[in-house]
N, C-alpha and C. Protein backbone atom coordinates (compact mmCIF):
# COMPACT_ATOMS: atom_id res chain seq x y z
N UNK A 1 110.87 120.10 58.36
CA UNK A 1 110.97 120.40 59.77
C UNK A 1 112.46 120.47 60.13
N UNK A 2 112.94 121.84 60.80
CA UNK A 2 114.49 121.66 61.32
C UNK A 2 114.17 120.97 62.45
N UNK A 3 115.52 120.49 62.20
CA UNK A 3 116.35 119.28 63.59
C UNK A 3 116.18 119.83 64.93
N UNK A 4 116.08 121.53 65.01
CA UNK A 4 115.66 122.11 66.52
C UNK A 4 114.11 122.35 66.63
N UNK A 5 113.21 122.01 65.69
CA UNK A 5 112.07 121.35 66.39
C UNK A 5 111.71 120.74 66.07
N UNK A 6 112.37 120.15 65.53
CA UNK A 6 112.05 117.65 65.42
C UNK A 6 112.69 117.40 67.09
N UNK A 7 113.17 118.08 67.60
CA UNK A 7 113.58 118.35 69.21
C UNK A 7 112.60 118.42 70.15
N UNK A 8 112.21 119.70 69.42
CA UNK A 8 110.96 119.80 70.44
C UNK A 8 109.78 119.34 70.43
N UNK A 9 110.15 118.46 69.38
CA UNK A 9 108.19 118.09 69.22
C UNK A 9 108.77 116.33 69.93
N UNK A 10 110.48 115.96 69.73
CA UNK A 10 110.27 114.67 70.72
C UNK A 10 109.92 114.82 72.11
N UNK A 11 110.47 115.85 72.80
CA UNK A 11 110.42 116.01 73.96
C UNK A 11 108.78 116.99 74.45
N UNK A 12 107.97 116.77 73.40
CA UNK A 12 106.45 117.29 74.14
C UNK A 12 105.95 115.66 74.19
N UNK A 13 103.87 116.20 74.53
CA UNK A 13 103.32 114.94 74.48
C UNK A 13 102.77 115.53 73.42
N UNK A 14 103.03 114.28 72.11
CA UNK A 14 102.47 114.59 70.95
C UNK A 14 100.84 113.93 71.08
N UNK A 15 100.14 113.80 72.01
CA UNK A 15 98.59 113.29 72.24
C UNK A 15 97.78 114.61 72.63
N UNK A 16 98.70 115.94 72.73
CA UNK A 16 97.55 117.10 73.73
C UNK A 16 97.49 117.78 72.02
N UNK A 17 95.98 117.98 72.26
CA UNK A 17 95.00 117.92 71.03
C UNK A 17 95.62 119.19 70.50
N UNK A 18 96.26 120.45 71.05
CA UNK A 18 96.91 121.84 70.03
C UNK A 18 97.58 121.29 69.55
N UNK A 19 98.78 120.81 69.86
CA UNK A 19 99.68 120.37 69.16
C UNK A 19 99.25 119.14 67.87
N UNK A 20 98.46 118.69 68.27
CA UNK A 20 98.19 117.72 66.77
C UNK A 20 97.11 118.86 65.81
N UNK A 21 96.76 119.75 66.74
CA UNK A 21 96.21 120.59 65.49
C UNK A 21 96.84 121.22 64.93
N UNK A 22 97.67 121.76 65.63
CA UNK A 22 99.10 122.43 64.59
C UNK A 22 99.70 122.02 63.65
N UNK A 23 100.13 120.25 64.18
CA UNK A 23 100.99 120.01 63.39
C UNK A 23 100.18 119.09 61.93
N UNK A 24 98.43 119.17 62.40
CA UNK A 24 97.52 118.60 60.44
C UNK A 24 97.15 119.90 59.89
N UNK A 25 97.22 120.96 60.66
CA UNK A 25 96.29 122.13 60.37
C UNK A 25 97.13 123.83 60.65
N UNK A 26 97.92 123.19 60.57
CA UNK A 26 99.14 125.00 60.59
C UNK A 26 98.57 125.43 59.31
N UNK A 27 98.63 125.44 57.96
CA UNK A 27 98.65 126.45 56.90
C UNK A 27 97.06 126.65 56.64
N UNK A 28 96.09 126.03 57.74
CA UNK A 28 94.86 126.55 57.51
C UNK A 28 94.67 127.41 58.96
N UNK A 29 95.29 127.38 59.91
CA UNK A 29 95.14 128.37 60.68
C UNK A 29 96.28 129.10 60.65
N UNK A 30 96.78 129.32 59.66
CA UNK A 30 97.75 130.73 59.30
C UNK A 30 97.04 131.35 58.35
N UNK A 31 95.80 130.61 58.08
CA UNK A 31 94.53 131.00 56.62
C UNK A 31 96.32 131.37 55.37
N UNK A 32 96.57 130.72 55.20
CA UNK A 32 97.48 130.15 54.07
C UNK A 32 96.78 128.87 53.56
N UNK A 33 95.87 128.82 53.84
CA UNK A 33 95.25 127.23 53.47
C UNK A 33 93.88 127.13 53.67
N UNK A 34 93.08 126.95 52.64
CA UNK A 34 91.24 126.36 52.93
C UNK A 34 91.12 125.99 54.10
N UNK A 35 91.78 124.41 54.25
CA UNK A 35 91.23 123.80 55.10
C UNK A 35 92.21 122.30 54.59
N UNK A 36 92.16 121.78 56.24
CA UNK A 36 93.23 120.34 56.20
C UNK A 36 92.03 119.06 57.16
N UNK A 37 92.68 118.11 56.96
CA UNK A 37 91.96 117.12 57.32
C UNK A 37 92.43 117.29 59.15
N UNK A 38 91.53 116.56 60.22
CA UNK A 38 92.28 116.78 61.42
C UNK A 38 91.85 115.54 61.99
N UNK A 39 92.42 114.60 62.10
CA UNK A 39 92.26 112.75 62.62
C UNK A 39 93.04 113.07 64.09
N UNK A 40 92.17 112.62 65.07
CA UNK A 40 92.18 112.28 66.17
C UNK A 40 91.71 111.55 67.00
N UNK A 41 92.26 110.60 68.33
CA UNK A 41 91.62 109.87 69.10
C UNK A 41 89.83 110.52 69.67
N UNK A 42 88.99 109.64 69.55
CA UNK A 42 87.69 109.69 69.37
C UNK A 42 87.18 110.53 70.74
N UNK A 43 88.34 110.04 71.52
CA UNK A 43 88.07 110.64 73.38
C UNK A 43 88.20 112.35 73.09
N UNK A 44 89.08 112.79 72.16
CA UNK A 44 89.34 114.30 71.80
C UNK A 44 88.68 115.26 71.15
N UNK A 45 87.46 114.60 70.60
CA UNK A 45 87.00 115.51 69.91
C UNK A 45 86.27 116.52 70.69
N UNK A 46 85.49 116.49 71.82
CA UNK A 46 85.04 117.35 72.36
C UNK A 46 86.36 118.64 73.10
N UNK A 47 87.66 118.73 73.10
CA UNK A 47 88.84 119.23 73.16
C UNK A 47 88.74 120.04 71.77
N UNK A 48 88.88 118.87 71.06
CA UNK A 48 89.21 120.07 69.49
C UNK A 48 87.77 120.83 69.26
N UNK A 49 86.42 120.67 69.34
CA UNK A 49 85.58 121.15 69.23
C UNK A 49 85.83 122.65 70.67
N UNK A 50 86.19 122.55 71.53
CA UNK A 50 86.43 123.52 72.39
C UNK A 50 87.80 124.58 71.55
N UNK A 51 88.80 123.79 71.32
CA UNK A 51 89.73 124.76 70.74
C UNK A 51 89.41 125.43 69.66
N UNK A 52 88.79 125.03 68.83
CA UNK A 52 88.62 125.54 67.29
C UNK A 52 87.33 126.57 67.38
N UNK A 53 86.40 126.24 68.69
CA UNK A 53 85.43 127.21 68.89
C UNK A 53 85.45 128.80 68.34
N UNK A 54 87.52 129.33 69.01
CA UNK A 54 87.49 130.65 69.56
C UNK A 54 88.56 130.60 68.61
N UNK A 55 89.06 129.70 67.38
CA UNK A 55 89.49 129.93 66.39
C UNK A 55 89.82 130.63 65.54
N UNK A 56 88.00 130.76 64.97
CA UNK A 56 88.08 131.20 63.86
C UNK A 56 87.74 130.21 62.30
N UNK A 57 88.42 129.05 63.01
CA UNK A 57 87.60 127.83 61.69
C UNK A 57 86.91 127.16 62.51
N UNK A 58 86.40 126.38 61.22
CA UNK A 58 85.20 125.46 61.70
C UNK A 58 85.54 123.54 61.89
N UNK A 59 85.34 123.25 62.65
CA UNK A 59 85.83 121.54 62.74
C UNK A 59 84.45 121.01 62.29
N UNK A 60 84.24 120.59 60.71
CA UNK A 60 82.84 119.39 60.69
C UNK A 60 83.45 118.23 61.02
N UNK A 61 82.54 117.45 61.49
CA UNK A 61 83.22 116.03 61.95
C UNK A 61 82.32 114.98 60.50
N UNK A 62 83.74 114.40 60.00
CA UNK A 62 83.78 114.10 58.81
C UNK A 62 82.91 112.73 59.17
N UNK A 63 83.76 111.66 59.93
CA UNK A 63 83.51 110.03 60.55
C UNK A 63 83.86 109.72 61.26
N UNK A 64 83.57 108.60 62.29
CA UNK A 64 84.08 107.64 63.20
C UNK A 64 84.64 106.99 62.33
N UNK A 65 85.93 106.56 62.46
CA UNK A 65 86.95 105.34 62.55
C UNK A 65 87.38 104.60 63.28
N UNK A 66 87.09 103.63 63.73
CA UNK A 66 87.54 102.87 64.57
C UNK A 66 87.42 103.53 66.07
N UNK A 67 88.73 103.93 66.52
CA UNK A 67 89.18 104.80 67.80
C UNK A 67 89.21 106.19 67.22
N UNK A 68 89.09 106.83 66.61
CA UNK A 68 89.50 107.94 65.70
C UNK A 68 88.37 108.73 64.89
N UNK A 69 88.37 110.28 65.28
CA UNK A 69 87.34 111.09 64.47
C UNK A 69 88.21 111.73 63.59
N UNK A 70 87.55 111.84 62.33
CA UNK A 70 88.06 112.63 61.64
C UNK A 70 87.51 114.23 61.32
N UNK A 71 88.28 114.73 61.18
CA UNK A 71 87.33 116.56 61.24
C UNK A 71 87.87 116.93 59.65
N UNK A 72 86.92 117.75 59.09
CA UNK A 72 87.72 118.79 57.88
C UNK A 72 87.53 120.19 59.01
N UNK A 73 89.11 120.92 58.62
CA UNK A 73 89.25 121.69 59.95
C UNK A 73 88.62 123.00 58.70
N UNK A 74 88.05 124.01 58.65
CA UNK A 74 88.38 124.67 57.30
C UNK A 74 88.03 126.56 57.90
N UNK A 75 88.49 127.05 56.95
CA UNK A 75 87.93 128.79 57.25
C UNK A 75 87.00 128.51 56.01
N UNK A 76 85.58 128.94 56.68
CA UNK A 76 84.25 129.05 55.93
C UNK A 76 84.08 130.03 54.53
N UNK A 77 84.81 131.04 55.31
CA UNK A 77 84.45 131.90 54.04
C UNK A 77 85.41 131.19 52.58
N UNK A 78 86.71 131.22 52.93
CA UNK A 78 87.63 130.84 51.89
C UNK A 78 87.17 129.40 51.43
N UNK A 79 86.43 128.20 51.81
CA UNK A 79 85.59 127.18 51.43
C UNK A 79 85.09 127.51 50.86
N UNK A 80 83.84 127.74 51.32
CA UNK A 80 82.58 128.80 50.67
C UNK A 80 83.18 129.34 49.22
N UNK A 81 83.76 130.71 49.37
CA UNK A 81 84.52 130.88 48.02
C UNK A 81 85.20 130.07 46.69
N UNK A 82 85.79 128.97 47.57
CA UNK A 82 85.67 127.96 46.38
C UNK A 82 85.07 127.31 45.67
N UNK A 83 84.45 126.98 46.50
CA UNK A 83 83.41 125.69 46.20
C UNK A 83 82.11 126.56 45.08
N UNK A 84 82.08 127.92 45.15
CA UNK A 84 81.21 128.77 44.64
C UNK A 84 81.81 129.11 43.06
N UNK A 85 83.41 129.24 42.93
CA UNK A 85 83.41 128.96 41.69
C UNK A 85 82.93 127.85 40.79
N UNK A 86 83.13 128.64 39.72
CA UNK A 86 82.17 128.17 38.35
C UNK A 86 82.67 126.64 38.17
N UNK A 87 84.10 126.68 37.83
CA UNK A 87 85.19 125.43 37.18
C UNK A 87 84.77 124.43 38.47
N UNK A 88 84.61 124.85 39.83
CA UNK A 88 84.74 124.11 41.04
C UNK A 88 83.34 123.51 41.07
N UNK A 89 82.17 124.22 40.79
CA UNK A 89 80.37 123.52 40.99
C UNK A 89 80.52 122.80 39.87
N UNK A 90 80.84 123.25 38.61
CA UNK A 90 81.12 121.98 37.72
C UNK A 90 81.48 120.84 37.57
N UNK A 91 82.79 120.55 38.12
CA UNK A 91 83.70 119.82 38.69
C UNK A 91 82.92 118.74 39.95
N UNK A 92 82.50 119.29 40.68
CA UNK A 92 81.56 118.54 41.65
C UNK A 92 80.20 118.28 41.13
N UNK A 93 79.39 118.72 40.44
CA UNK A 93 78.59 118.80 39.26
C UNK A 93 78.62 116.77 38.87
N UNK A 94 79.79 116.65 38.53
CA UNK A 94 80.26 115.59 37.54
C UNK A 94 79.96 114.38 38.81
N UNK A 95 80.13 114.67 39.69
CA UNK A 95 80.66 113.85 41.16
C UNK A 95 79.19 113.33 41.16
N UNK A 96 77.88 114.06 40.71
CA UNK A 96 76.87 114.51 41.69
C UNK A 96 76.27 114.86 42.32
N UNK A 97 77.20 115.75 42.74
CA UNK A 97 76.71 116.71 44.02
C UNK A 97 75.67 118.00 43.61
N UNK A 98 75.22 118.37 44.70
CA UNK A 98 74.19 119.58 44.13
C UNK A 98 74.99 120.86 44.88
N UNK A 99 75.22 121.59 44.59
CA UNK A 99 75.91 122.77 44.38
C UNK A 99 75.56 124.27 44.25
N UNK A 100 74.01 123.45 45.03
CA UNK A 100 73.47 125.11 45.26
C UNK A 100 73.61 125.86 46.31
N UNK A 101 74.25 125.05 47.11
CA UNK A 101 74.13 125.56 48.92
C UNK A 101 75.76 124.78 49.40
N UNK A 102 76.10 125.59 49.81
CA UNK A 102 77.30 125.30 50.40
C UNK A 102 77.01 123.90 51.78
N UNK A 103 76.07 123.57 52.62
CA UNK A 103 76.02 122.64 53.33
C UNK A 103 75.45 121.33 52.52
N UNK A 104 74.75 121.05 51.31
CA UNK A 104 74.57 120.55 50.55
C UNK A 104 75.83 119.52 50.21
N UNK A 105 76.48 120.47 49.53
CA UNK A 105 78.07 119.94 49.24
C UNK A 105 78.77 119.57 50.15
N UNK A 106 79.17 120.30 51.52
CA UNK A 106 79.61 119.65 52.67
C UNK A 106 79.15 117.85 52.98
N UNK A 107 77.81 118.20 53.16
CA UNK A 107 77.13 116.65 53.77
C UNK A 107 77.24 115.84 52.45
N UNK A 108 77.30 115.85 51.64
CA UNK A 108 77.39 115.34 50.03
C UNK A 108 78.64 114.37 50.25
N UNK A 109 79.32 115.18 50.63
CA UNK A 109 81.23 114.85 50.79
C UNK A 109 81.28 113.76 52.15
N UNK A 110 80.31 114.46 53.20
CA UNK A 110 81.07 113.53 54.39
C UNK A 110 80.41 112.38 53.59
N UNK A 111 78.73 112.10 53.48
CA UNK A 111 78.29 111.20 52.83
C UNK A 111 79.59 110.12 52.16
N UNK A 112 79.75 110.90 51.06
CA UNK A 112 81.03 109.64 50.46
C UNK A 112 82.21 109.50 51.39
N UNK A 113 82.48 110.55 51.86
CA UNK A 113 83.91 110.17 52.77
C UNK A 113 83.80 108.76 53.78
N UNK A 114 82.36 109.16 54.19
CA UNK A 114 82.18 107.94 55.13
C UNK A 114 82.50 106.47 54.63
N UNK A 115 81.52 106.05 53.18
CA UNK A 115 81.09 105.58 52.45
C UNK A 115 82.55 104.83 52.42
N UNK A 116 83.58 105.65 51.88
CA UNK A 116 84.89 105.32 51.62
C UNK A 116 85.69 104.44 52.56
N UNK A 117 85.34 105.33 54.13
CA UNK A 117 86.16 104.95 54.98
C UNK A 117 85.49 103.85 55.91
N UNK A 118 84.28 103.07 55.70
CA UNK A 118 83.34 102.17 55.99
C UNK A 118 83.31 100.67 55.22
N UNK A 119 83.10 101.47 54.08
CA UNK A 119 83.32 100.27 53.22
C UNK A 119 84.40 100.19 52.27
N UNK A 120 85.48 101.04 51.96
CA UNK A 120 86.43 100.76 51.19
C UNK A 120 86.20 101.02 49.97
N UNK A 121 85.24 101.50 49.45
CA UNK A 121 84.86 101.57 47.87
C UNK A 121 84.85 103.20 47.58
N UNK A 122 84.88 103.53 46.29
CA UNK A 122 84.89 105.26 45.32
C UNK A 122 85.89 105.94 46.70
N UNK A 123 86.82 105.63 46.77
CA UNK A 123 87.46 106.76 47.20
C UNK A 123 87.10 108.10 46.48
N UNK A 124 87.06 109.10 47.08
CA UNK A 124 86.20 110.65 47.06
C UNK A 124 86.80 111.23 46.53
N UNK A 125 87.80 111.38 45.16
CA UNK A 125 88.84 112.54 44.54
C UNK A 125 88.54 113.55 44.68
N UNK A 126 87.48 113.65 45.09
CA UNK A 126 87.03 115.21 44.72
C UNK A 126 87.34 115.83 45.98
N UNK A 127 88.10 114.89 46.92
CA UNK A 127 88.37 115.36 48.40
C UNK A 127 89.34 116.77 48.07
N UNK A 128 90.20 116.67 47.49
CA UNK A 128 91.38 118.07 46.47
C UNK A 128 90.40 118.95 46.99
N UNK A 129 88.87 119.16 45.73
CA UNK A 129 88.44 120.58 46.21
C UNK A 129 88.34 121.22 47.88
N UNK A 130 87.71 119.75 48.34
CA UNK A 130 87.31 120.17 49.70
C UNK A 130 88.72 120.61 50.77
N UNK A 131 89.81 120.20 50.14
CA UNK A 131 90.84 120.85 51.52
C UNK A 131 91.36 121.94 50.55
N UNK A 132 91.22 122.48 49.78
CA UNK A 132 91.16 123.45 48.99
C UNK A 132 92.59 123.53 48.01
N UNK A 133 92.86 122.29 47.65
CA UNK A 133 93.74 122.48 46.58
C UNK A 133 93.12 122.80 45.06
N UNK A 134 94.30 123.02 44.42
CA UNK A 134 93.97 123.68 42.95
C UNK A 134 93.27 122.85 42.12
N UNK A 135 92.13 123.55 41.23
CA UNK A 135 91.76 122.36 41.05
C UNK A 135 92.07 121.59 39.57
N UNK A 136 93.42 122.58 39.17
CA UNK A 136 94.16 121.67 37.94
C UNK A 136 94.90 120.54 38.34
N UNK A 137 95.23 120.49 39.68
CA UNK A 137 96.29 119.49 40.39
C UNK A 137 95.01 118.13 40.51
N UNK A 138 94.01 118.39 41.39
CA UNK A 138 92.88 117.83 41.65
C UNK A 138 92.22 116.73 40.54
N UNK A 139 92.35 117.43 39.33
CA UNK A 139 91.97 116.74 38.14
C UNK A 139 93.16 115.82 37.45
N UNK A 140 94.40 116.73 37.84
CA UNK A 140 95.28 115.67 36.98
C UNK A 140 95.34 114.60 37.80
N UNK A 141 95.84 114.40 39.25
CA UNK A 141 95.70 113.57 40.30
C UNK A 141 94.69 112.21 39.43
N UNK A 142 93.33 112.61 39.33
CA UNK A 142 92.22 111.90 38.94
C UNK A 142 92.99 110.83 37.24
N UNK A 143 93.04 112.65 36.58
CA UNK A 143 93.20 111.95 35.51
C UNK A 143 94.64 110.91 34.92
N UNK A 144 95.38 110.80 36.02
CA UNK A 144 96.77 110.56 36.23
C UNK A 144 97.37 109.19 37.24
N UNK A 145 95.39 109.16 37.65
CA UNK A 145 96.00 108.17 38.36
C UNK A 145 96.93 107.88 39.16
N UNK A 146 97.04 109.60 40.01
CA UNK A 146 98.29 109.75 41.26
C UNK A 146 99.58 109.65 40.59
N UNK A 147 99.88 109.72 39.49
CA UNK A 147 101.43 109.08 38.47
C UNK A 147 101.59 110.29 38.01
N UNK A 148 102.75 110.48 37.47
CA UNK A 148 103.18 111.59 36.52
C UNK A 148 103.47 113.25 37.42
N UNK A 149 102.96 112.87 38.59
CA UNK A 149 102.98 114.49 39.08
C UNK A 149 104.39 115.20 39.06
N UNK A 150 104.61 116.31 38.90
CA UNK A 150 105.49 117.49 39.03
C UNK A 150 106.64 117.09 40.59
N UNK A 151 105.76 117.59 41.27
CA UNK A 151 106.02 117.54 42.50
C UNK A 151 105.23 117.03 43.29
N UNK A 152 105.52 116.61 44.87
CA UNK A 152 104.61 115.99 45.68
C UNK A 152 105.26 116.56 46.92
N UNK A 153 103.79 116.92 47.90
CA UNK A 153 104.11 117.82 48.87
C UNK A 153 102.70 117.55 49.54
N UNK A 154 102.19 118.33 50.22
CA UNK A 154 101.20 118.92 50.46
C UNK A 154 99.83 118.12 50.02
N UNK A 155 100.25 117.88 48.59
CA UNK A 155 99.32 117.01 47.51
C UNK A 155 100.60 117.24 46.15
N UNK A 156 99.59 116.82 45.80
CA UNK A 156 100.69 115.87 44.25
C UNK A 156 100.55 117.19 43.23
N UNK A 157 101.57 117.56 43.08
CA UNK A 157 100.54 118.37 42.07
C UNK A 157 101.99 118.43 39.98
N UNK A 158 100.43 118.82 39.64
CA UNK A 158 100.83 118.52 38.24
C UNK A 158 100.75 120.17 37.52
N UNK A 159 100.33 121.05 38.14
CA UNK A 159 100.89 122.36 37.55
C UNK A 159 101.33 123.69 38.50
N UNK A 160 102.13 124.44 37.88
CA UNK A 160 102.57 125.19 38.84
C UNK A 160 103.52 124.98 39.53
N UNK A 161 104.47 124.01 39.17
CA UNK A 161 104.97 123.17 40.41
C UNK A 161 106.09 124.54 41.42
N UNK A 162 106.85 125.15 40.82
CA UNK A 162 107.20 126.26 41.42
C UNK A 162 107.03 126.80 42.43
N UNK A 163 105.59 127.92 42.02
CA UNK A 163 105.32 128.63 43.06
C UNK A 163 104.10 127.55 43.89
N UNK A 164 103.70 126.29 43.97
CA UNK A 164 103.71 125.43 44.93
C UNK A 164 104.69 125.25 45.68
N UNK A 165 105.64 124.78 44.97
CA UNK A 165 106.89 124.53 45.95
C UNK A 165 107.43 125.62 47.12
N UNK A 166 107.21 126.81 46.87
CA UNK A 166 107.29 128.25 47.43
C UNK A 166 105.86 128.24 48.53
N UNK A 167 105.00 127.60 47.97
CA UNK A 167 104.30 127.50 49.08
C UNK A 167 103.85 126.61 50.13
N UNK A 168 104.55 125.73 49.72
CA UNK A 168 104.67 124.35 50.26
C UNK A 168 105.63 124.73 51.44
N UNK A 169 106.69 125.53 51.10
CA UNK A 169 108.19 126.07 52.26
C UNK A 169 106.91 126.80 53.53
N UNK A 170 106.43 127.71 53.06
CA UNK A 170 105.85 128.36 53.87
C UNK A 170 104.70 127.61 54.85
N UNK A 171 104.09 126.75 54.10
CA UNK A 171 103.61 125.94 55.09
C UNK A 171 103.98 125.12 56.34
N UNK A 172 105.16 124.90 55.69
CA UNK A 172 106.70 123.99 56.68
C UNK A 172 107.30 125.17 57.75
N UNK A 173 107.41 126.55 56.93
CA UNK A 173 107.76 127.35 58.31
C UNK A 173 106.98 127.85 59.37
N UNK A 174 105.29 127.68 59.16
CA UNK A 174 104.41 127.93 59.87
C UNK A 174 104.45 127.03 60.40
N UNK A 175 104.08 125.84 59.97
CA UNK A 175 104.11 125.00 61.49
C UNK A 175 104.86 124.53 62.38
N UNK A 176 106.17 125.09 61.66
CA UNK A 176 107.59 125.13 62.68
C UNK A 176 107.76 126.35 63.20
N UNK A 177 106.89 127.45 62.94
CA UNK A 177 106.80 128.45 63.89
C UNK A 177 106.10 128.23 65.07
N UNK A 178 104.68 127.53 65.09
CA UNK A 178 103.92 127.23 65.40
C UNK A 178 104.46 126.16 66.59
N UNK A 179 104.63 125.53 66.40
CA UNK A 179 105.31 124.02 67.08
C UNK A 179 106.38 125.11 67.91
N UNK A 180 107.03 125.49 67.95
CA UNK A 180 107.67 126.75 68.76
C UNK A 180 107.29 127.25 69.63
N UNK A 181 105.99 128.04 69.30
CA UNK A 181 105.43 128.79 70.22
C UNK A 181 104.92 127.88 71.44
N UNK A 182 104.28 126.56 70.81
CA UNK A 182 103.85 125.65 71.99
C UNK A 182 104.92 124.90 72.82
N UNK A 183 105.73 124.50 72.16
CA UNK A 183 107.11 124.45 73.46
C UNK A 183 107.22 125.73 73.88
N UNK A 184 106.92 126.48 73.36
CA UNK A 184 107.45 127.75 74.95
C UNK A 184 106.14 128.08 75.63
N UNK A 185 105.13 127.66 75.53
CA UNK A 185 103.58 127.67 75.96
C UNK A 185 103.23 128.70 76.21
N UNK A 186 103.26 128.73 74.57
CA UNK A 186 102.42 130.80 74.13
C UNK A 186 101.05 129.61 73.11
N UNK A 187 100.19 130.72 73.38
CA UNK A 187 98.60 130.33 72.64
C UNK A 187 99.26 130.16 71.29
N UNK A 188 98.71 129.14 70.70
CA UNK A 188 98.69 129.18 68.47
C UNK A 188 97.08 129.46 68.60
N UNK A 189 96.06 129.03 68.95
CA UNK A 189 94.74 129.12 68.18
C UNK A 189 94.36 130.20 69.55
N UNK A 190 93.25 131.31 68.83
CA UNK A 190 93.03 132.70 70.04
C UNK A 190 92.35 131.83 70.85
């Protein structure tokens, strides 16, 4: 983030629900990205469910936390598409999941996500596929025990590190484009 909008994001209210969607969910509504996680005060979700309506993605609401909902914010089709490769139903395959139907796998996921964030136990690795990272990074992560990675950004990742890193920039300039437009109070989501 440049220093002229680490500016502007002190001088907004970082609580009005665009702006926190921008700033978990810029490289998935630049569709540069599957889909990002979107944690917000519990009073907001009917706000982000209004904004994301006329979007274009979809907000599932993952869990209650405490004061706090969590959403996977995602574009359906580019989900969908993943989750439909071969290496990817396999991969979730292993998890348990059934992998014949794309809402299957969704509720599969909040299922454990909850599970996780309730009781503290199997954190969900397989969360990687669902915000749509690679899923060689996804596995090493697992098989790596979060250690050894390349680079760390975005997510950790253990191949490619390069043209990640190249896309990792671009994610950083979208949502500093983004964060822009809303200090000058032009629309980010249609």
């Amino acid at each position: 983030m440049s220093n002229e909008v680490f500016e502007m994001l002190c001088a907004m209210d970082r609580r009005k629900v665009e702006l926190q969607i921008v700033l978990q969910c810029a490289p998935t509504i630049a569709g540069l990205k599957t889909s990002n996680l979107l944690i917000v005060p519990r009073d907001q979700e009917d706000k982000v469910r209004f904004l994301l309506r006329h979007s274009g993605l979809m907000g599932y609401r993952l869990v209650y936390d405490r004061h706090r909902v969590i959403f996977l914010v995602f574009n359906k089709d580019k989900l969908v598409d993943y989750l439909s490769r071969k290496d990817v139903r396999e991969f979730l395959k292993g998890y348990g999941y059934r992998t014949d139907a794309f809402g299957y796998s969704l509720r599969n996921f909040q299922e454990r996500y909850d599970n996780y964030v309730h009781n503290r136990k199997d954190f969900p690795h397989e969360i990687g596929v669902f915000l749509g990272y690679p899923l060689c990074d996804v596995k090493g992560f697992i098989d790596n025990g979060g250690e050894d990675y390349k680079i760390s950004g975005y997510w950790k990742v253990y191949e490619n590190p390069d043209a990640t890193k190249q896309l990792f920039d671009k994610f950083d300039d979208i949502k500093d484009e983004m964060v822009r437009k809303i200090y000058k109070k032009e629309r980010v989501l249609a």
